[in-house]
PDB file of N, CA and C in Angstrom:
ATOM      1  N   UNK A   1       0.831  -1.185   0.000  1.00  0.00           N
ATOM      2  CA  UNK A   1       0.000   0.000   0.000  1.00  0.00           C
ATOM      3  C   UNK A   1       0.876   1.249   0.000  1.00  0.00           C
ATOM      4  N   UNK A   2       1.617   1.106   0.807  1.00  0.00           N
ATOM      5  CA  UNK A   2       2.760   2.105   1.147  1.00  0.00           C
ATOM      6  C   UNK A   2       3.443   2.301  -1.153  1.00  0.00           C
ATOM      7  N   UNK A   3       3.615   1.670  -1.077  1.00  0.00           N
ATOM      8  CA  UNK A   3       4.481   1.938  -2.612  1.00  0.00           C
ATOM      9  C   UNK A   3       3.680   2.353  -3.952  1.00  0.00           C
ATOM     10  N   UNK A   4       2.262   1.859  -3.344  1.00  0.00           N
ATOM     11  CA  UNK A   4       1.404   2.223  -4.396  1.00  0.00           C
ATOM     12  C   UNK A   4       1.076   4.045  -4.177  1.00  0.00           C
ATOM     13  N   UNK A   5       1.057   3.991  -3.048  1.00  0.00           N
ATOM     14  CA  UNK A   5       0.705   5.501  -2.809  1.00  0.00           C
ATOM     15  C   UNK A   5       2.131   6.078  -3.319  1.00  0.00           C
ATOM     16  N   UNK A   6       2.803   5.851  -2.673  1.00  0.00           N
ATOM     17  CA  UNK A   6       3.678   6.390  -2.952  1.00  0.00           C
ATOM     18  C   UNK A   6       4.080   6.937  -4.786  1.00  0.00           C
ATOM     19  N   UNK A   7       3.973   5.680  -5.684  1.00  0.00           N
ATOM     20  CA  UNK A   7       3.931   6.133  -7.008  1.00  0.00           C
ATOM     21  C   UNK A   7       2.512   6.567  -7.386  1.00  0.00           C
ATOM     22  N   UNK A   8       1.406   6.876  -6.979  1.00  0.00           N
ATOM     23  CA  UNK A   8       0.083   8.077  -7.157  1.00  0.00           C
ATOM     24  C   UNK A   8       0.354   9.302  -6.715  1.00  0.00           C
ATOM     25  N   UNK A   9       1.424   9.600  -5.413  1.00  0.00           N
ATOM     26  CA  UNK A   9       1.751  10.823  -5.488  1.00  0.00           C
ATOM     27  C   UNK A   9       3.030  11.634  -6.194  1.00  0.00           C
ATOM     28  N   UNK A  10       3.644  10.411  -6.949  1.00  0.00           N
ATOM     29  CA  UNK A  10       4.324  11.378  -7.578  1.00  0.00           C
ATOM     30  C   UNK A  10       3.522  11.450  -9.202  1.00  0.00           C
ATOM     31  N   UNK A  11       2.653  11.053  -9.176  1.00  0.00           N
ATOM     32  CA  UNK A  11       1.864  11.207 -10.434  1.00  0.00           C
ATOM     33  C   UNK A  11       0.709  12.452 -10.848  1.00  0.00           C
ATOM     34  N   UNK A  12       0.418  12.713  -9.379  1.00  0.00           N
ATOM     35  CA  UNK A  12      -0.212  13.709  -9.059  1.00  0.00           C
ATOM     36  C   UNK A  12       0.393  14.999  -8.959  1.00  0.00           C
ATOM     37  N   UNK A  13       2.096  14.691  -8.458  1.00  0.00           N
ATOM     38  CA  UNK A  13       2.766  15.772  -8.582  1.00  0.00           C
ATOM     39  C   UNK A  13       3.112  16.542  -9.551  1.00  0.00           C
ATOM     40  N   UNK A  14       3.734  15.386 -10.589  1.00  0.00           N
ATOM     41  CA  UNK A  14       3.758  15.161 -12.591  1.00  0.00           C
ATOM     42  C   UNK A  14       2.359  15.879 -12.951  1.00  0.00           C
ATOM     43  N   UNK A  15       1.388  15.824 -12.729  1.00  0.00           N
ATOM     44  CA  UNK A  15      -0.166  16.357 -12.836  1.00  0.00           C
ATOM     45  C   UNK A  15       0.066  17.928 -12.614  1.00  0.00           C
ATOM     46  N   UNK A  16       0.120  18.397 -11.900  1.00  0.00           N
ATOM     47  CA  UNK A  16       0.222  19.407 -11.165  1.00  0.00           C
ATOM     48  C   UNK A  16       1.536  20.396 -11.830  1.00  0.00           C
ATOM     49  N   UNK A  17       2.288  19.740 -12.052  1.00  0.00           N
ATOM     50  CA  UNK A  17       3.106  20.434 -12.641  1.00  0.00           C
ATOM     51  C   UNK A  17       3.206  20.757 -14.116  1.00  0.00           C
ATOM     52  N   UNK A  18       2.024  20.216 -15.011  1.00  0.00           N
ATOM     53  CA  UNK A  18       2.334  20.540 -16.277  1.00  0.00           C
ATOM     54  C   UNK A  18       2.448  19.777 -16.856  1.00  0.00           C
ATOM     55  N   UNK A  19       3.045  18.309 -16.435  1.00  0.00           N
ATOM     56  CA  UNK A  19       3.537  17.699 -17.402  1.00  0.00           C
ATOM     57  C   UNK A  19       2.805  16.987 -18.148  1.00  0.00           C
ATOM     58  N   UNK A  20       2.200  17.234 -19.628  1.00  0.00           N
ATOM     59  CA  UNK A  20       1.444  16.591 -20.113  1.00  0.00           C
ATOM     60  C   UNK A  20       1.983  15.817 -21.194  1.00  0.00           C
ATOM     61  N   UNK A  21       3.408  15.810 -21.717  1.00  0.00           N
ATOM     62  CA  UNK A  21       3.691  15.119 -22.783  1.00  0.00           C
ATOM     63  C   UNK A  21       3.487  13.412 -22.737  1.00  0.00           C
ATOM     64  N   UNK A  22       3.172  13.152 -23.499  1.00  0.00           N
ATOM     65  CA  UNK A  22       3.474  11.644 -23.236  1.00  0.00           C
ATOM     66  C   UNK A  22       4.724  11.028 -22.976  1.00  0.00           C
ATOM     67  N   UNK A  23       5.818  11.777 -24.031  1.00  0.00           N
ATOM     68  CA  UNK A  23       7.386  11.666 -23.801  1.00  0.00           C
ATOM     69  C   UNK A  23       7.829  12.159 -21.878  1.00  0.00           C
ATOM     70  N   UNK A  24       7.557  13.132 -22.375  1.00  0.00           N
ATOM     71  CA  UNK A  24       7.673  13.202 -20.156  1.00  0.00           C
ATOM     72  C   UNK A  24       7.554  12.581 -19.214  1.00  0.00           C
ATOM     73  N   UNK A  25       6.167  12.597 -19.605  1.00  0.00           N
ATOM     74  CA  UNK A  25       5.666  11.474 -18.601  1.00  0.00           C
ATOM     75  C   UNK A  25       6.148   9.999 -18.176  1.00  0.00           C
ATOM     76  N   UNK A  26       6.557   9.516 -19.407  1.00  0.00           N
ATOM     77  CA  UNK A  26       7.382   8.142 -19.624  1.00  0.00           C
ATOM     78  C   UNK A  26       8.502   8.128 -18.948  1.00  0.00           C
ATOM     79  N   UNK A  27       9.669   9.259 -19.344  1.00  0.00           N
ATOM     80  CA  UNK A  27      10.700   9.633 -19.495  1.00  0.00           C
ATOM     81  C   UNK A  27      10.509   9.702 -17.657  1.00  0.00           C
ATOM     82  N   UNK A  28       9.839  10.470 -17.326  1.00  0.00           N
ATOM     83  CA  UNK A  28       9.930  10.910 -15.859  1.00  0.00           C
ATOM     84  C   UNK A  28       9.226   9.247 -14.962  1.00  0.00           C
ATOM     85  N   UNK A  29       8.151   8.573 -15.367  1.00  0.00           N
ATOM     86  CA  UNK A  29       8.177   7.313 -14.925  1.00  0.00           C
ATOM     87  C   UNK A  29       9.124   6.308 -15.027  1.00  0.00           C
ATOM     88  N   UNK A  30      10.300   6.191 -15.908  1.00  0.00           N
ATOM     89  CA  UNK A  30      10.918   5.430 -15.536  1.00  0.00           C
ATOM     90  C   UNK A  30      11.748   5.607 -14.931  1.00  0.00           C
ATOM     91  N   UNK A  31      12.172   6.959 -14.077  1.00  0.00           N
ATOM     92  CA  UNK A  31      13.195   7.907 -13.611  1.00  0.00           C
ATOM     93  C   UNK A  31      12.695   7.357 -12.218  1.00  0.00           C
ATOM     94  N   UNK A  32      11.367   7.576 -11.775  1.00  0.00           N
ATOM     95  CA  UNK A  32      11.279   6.615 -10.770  1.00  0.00           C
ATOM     96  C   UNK A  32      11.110   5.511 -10.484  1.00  0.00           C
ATOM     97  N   UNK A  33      10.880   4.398 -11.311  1.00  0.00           N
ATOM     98  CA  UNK A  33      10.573   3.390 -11.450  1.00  0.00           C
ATOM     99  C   UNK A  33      12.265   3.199 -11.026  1.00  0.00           C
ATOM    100  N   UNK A  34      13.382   3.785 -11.597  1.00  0.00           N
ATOM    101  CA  UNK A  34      14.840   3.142 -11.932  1.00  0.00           C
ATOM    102  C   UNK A  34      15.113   3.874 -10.095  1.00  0.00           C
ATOM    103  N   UNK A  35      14.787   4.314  -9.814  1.00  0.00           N
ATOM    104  CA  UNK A  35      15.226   4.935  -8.472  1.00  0.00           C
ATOM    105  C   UNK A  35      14.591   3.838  -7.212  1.00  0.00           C
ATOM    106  N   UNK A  36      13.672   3.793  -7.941  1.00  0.00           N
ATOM    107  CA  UNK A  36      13.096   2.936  -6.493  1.00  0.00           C
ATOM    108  C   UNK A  36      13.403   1.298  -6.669  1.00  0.00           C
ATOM    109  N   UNK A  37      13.931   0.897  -8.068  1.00  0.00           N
ATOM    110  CA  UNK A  37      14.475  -0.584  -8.078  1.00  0.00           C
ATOM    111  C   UNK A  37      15.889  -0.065  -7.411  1.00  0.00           C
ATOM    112  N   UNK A  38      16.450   1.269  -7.461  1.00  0.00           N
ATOM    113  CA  UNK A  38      18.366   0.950  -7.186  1.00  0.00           C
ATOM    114  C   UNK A  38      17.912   1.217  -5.264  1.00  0.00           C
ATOM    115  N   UNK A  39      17.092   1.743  -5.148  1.00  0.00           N
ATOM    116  CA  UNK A  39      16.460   1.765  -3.816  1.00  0.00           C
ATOM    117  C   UNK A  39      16.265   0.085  -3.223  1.00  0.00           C
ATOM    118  N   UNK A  40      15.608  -0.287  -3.532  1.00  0.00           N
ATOM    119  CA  UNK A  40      15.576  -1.800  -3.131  1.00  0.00           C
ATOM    120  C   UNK A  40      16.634  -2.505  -3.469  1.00  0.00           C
ATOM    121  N   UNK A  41      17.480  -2.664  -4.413  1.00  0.00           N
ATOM    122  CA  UNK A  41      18.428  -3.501  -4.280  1.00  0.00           C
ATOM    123  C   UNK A  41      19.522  -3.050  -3.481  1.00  0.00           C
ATOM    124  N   UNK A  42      19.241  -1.880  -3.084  1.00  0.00           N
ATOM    125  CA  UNK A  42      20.529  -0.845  -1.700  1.00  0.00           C
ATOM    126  C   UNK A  42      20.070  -1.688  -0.816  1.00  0.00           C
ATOM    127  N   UNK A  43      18.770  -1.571  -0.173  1.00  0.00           N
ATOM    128  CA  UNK A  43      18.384  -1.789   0.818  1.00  0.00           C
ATOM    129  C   UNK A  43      18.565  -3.799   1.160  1.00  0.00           C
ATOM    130  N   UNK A  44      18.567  -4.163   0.082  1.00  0.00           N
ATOM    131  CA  UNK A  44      18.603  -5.588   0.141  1.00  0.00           C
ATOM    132  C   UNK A  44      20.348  -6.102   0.849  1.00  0.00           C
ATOM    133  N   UNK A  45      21.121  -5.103   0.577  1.00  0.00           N
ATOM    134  CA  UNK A  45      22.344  -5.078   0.767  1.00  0.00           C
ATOM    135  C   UNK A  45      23.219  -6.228   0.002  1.00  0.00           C
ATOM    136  N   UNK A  46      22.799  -6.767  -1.108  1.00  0.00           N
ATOM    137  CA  UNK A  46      23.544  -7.624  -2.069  1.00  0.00           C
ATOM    138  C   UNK A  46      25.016  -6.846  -2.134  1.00  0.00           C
ATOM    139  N   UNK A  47      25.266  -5.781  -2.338  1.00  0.00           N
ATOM    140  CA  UNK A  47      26.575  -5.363  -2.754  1.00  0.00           C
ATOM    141  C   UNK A  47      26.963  -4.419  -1.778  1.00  0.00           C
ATOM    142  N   UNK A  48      27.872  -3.485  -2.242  1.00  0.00           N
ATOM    143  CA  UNK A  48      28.830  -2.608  -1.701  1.00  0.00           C
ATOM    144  C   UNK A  48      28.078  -1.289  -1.809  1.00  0.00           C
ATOM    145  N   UNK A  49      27.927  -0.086  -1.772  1.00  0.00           N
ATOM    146  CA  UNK A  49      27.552   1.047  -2.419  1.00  0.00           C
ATOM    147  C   UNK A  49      28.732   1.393  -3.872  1.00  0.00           C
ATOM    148  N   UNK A  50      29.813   0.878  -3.760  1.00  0.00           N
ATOM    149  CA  UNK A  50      30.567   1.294  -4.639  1.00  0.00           C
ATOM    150  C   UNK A  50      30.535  -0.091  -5.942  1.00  0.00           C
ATOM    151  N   UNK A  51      30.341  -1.026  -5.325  1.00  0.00           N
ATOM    152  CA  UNK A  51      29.859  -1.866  -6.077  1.00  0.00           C
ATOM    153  C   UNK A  51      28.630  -1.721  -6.774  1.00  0.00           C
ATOM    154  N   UNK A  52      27.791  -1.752  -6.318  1.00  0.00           N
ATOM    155  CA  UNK A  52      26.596  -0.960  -6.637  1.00  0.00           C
ATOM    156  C   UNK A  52      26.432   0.222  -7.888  1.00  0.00           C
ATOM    157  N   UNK A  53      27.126   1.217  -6.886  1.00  0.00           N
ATOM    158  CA  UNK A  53      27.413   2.022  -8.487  1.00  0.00           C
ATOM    159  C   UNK A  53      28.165   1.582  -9.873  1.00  0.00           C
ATOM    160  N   UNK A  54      29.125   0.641  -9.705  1.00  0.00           N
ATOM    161  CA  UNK A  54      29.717   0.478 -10.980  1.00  0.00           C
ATOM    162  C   UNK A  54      28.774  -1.011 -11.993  1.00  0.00           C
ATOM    163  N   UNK A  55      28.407  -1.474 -10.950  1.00  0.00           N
ATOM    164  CA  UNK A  55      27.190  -2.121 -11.740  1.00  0.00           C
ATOM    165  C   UNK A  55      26.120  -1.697 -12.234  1.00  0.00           C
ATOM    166  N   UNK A  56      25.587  -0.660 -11.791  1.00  0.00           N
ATOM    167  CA  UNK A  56      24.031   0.240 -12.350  1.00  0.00           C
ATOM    168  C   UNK A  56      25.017   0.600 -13.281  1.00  0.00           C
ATOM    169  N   UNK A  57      25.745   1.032 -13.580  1.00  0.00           N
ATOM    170  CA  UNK A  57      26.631   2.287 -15.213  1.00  0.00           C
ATOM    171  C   UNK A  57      26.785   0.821 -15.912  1.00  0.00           C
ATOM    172  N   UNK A  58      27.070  -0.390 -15.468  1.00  0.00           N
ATOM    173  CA  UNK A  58      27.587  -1.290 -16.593  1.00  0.00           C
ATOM    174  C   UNK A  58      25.611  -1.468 -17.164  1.00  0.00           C
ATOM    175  N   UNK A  59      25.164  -1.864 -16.422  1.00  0.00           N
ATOM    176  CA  UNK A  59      23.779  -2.052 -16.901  1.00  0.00           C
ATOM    177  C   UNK A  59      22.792  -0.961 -17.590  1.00  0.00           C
ATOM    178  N   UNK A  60      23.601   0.615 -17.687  1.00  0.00           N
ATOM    179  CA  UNK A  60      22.866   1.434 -18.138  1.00  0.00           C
ATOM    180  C   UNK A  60      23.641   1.019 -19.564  1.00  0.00           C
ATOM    181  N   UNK A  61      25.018   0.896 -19.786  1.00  0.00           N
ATOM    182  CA  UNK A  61      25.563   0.712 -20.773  1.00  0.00           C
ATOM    183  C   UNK A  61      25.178  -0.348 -21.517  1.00  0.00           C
ATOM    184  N   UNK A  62      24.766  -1.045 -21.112  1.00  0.00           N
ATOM    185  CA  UNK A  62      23.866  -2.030 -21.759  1.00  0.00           C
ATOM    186  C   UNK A  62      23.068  -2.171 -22.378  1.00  0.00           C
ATOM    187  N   UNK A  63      21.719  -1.654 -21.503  1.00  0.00           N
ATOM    188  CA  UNK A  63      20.522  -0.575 -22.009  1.00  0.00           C
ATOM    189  C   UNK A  63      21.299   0.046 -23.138  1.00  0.00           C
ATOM    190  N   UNK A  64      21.618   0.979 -22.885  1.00  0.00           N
ATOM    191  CA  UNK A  64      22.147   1.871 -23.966  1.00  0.00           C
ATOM    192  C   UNK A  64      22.703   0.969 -25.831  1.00  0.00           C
ATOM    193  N   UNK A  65      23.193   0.221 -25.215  1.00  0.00           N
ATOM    194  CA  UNK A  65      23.708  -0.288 -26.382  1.00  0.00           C
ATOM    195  C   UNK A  65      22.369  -1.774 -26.931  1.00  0.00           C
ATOM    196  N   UNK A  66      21.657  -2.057 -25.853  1.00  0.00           N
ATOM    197  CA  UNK A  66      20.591  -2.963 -26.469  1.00  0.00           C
ATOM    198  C   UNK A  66      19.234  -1.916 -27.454  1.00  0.00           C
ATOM    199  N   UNK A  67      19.486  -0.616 -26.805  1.00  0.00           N
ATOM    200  CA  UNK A  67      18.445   0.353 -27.791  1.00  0.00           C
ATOM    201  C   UNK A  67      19.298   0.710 -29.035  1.00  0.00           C
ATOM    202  N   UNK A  68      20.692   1.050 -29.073  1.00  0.00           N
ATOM    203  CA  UNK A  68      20.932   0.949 -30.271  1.00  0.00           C
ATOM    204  C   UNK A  68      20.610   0.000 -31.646  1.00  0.00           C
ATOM    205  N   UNK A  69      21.184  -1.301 -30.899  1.00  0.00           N
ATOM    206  CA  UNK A  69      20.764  -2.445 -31.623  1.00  0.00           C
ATOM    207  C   UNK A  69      19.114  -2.526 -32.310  1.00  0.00           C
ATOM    208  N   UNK A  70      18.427  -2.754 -31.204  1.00  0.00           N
ATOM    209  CA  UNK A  70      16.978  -2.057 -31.719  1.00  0.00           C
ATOM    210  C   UNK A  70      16.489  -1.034 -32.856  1.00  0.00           C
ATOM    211  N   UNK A  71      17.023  -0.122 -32.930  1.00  0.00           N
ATOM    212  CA  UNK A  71      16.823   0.964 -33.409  1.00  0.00           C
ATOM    213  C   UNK A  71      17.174   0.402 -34.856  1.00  0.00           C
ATOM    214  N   UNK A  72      18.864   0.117 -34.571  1.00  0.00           N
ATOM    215  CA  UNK A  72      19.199  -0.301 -36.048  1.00  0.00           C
ATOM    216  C   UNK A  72      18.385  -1.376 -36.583  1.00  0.00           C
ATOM    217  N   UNK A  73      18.080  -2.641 -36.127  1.00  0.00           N
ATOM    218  CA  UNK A  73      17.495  -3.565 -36.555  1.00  0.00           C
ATOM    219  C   UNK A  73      15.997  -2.600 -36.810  1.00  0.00           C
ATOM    220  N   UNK A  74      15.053  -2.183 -36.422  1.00  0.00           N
ATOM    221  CA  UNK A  74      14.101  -1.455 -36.921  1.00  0.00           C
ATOM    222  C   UNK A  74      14.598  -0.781 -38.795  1.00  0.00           C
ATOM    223  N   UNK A  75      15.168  -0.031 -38.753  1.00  0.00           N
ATOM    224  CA  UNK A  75      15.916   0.888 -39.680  1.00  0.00           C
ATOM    225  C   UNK A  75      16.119  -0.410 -41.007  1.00  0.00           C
ATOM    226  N   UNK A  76      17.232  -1.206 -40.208  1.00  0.00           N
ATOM    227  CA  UNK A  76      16.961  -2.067 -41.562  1.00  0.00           C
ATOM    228  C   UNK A  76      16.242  -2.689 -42.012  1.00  0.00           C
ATOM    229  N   UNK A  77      15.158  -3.493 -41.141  1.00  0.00           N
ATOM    230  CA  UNK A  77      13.687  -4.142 -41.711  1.00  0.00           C
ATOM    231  C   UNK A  77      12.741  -3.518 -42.885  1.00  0.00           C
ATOM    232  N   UNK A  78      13.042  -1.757 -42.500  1.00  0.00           N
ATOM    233  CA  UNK A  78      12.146  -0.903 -43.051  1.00  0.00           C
ATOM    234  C   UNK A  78      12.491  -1.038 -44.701  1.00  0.00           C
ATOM    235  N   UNK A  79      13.507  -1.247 -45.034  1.00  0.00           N
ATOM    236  CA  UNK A  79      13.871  -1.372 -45.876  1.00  0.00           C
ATOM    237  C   UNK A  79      13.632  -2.669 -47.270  1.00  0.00           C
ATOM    238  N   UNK A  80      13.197  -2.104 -47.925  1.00  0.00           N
ATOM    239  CA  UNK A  80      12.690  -2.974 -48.851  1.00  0.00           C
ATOM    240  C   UNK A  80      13.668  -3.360 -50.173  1.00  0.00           C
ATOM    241  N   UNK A  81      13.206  -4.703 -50.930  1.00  0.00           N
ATOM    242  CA  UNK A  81      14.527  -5.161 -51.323  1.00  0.00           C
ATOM    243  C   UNK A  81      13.799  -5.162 -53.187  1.00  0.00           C
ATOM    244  N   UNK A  82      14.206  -4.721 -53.825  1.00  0.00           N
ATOM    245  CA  UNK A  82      13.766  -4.582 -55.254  1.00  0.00           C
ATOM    246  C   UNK A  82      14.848  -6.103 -56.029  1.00  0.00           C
ATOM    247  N   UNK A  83      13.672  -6.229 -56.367  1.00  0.00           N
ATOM    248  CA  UNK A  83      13.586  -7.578 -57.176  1.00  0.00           C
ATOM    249  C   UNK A  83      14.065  -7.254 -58.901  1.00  0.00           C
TER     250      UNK A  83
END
């Protein structure tokens, strides 16, 4: 209950402030969504804090490079092949 409220009030806050894009909105939900998973896995105490940090950057780099891939594979599908 506690976590559900918790993500309705920052939605309400997002509300309140303007933010109506759809891009925003996303952009700013997964901003907490990614805060409150590095929140729980702190709290779980699996790692170090410094450990911790250099694993979230390897896994953003990841991300990062699995949306590239994506992107490109999109890009080339689009592409049609003349016979």
């Amino acid at each position: 209950m506690k976590n559900s409220k918790f993500v309705i009030d920052k939605l309400t806050r997002l509300f309140e402030q303007g933010i109506v894009s759809s891009k925003d909105l996303s952009s700013e939900l997964f901003t907490i969504l990614k805060s409150k998973r590095d929140e729980f896995i702190f709290r779980l105490k699996l790692t170090s804090k410094d450990e911790f940090e250099v694993l979230s950057k390897r896994v953003d780099a990841l991300e990062k490079k699995l949306d590239k891939l994506q992107t490109k594979k999109k890009n080339l599908s689009k592409r049609a092949k003349r016979s």
